[in-house]
N, C-alpha and C. Protein backbone atom coordinates (compact mmCIF):
# COMPACT_ATOMS: atom_id res chain seq x y z
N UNK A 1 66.83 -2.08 59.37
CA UNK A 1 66.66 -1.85 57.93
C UNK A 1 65.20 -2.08 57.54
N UNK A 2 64.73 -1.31 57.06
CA UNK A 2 63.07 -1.22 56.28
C UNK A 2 63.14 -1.08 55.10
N UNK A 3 62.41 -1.67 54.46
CA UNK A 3 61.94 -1.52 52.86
C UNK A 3 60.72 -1.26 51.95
N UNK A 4 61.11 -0.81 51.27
CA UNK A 4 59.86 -0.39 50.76
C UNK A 4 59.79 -0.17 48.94
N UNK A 5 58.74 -1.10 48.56
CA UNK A 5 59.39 -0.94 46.89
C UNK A 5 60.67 -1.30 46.33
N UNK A 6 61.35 -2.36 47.25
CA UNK A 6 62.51 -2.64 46.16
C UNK A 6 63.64 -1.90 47.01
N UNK A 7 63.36 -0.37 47.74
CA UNK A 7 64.23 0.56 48.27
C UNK A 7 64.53 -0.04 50.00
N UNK A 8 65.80 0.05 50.59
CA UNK A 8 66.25 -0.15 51.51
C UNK A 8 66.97 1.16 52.41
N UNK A 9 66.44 1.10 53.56
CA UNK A 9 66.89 2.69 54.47
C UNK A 9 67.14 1.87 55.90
N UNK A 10 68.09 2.92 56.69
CA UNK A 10 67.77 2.53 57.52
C UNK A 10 67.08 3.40 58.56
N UNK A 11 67.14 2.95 60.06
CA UNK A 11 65.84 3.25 61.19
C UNK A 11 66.16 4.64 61.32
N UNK A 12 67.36 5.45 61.31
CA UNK A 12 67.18 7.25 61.05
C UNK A 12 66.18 7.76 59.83
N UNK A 13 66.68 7.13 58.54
CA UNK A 13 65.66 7.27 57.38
C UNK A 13 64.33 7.25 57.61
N UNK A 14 64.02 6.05 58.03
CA UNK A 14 62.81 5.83 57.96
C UNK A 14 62.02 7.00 59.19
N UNK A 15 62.51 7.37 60.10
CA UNK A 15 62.23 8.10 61.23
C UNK A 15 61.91 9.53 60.15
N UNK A 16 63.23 9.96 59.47
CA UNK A 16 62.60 10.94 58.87
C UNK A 16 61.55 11.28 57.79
N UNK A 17 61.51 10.13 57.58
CA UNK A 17 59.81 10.18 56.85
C UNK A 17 60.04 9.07 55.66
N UNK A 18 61.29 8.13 55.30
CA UNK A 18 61.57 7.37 54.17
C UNK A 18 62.54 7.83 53.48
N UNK A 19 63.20 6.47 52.54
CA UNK A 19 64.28 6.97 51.93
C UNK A 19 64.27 7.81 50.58
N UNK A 20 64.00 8.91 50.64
CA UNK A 20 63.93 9.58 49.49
C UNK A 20 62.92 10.55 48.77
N UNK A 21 61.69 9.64 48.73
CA UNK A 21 60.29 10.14 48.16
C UNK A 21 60.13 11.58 49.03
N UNK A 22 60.00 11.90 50.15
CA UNK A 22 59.48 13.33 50.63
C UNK A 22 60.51 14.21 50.00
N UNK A 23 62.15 14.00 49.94
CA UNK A 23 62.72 14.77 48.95
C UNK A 23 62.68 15.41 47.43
N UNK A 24 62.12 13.89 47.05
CA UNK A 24 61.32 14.47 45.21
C UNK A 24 60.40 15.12 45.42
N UNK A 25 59.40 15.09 46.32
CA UNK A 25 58.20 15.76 46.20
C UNK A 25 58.30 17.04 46.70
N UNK A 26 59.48 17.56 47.38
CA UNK A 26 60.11 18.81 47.76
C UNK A 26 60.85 19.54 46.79
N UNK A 27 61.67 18.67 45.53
CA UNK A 27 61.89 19.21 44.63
C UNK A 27 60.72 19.49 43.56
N UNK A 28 60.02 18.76 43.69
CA UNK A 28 58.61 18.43 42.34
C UNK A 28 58.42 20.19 43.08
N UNK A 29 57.82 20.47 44.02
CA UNK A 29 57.10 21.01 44.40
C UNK A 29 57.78 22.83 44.36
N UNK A 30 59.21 22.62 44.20
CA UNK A 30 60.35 23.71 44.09
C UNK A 30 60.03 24.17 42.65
N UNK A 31 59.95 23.06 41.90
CA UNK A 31 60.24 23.47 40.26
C UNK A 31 58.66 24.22 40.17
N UNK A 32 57.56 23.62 40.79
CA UNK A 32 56.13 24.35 40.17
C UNK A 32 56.03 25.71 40.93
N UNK A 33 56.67 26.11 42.10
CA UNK A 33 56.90 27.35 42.64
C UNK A 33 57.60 28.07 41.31
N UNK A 34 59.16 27.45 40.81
CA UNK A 34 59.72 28.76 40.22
C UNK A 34 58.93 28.92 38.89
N UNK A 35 58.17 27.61 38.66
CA UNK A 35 57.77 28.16 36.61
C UNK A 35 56.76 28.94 37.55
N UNK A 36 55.67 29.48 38.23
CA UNK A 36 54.65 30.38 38.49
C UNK A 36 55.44 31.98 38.87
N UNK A 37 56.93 31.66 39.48
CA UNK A 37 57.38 32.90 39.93
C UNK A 37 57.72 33.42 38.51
N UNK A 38 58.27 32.90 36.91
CA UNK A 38 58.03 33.45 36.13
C UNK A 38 56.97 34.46 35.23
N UNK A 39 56.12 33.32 35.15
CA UNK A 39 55.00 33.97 35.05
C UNK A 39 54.45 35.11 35.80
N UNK A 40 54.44 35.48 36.78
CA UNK A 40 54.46 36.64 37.32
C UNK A 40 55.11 37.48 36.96
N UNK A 41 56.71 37.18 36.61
CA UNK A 41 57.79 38.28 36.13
C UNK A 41 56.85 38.73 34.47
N UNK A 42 56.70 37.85 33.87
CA UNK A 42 56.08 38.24 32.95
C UNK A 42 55.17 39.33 32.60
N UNK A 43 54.13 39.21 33.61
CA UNK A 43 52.66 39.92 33.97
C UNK A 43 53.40 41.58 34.20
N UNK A 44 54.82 41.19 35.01
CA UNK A 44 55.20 42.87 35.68
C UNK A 44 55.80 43.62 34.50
N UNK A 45 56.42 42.32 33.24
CA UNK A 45 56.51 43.93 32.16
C UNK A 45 55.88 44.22 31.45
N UNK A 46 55.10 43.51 31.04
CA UNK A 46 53.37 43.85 30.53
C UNK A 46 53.10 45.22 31.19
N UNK A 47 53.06 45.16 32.71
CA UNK A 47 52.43 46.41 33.49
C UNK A 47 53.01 47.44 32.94
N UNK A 48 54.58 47.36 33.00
CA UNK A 48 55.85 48.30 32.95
C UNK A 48 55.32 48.69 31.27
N UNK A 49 55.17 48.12 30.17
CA UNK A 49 54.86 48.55 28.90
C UNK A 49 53.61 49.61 29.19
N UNK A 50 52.73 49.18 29.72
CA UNK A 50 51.52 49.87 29.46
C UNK A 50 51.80 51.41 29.76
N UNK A 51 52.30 51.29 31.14
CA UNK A 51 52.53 52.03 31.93
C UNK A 51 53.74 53.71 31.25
N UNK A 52 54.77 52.73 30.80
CA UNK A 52 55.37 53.74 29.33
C UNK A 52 54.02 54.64 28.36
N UNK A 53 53.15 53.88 27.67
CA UNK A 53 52.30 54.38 26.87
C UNK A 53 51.45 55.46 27.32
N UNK A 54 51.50 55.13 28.63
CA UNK A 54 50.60 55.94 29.56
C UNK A 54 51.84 57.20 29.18
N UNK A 55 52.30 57.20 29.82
CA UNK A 55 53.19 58.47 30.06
C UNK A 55 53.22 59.27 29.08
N UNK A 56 53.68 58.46 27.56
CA UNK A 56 53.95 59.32 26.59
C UNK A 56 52.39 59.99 26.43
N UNK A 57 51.55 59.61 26.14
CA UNK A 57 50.21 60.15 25.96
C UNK A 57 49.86 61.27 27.01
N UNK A 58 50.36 60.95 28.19
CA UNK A 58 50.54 62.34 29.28
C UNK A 58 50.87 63.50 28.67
N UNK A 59 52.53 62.89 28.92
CA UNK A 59 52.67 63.82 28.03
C UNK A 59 52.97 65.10 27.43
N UNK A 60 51.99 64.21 25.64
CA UNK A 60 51.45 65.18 24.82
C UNK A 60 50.83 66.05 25.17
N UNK A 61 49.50 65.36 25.83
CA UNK A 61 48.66 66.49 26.61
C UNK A 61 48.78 67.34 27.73
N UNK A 62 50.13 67.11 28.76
CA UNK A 62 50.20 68.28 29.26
C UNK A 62 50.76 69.90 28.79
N UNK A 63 50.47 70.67 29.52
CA UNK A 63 50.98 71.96 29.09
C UNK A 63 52.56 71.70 29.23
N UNK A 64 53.22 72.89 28.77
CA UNK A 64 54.53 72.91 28.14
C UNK A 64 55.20 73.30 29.67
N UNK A 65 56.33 72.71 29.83
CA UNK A 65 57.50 72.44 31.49
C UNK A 65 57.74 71.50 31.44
N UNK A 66 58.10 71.44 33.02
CA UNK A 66 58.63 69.83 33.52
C UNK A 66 59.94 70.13 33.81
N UNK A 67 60.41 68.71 33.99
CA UNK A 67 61.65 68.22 34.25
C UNK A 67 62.96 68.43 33.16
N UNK A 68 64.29 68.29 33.88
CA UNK A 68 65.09 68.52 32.82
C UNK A 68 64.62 67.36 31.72
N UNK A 69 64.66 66.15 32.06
CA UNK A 69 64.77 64.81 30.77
C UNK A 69 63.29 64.98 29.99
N UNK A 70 62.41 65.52 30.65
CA UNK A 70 60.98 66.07 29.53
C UNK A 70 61.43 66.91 28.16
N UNK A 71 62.36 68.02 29.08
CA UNK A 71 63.02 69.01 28.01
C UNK A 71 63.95 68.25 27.08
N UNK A 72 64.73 67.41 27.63
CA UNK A 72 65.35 67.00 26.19
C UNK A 72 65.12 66.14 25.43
N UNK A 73 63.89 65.03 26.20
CA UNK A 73 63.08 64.53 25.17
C UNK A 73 62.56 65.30 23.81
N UNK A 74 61.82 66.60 24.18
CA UNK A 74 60.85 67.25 23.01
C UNK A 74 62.10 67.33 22.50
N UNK A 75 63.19 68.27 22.98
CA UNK A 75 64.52 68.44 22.09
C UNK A 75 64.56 67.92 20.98
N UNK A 76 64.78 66.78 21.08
CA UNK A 76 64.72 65.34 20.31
C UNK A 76 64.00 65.21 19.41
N UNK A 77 62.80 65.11 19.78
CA UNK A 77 61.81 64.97 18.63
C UNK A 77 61.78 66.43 17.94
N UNK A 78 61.90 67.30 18.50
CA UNK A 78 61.99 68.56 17.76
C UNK A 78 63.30 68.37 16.20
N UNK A 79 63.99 67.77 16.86
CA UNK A 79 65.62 67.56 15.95
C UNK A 79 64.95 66.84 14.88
N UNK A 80 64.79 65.48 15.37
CA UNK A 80 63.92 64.77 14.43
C UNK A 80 63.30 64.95 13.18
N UNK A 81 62.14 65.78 13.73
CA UNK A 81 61.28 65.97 12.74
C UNK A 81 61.57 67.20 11.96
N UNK A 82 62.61 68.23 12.44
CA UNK A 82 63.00 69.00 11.63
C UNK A 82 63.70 68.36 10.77
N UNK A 83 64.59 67.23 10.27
CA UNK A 83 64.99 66.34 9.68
C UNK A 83 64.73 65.88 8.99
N UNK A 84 63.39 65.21 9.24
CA UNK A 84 62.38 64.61 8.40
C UNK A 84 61.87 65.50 7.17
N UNK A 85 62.06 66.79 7.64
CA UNK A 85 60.84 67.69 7.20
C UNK A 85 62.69 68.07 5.87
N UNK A 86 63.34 68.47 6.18
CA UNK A 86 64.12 68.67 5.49
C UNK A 86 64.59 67.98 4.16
N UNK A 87 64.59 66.63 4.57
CA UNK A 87 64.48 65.38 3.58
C UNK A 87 63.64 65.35 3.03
């Protein structure tokens, strides 16, 4: 039996490095990994927003085609603003 601070382990414990402390500092060290893996998630929909704005501004400015969901986007705004315009 060894002690340390009040704390009592025995000779397997202590072999593995003490009773306890390398475990907190494995959790301490878990929790500052996941708050940074947030923050990153953060940063990626930031990207993902911009990245939308981009597009729509595309776009406007490309010439008239594309894809089916391009076409029923304008659709859309076509409906829209005939709407607007009616009101």
């Amino acid at each position: 039996m060894y002690g340390h601070q009040g704390e009592v382990w025995t000779a397997e414990q202590e072999e593995e490095g003490g009773g306890g402390r390398r475990r907190r500092k494995k959790k301490e060290e878990k929790k500052k990994k996941k708050k940074k893996k947030k923050k990153k998630k953060k940063k990626k929909k930031k990207k993902k927003k911009k990245k939308k704005k981009k597009k729509k501004e595309e776009e406007e400015e490309e010439e008239k085609g594309g894809g089916r969901r391009r076409r029923r986007r304008r659709k859309r705004r076509r409906r829209s603003k005939k709407k607007k315009k009616e009101e």
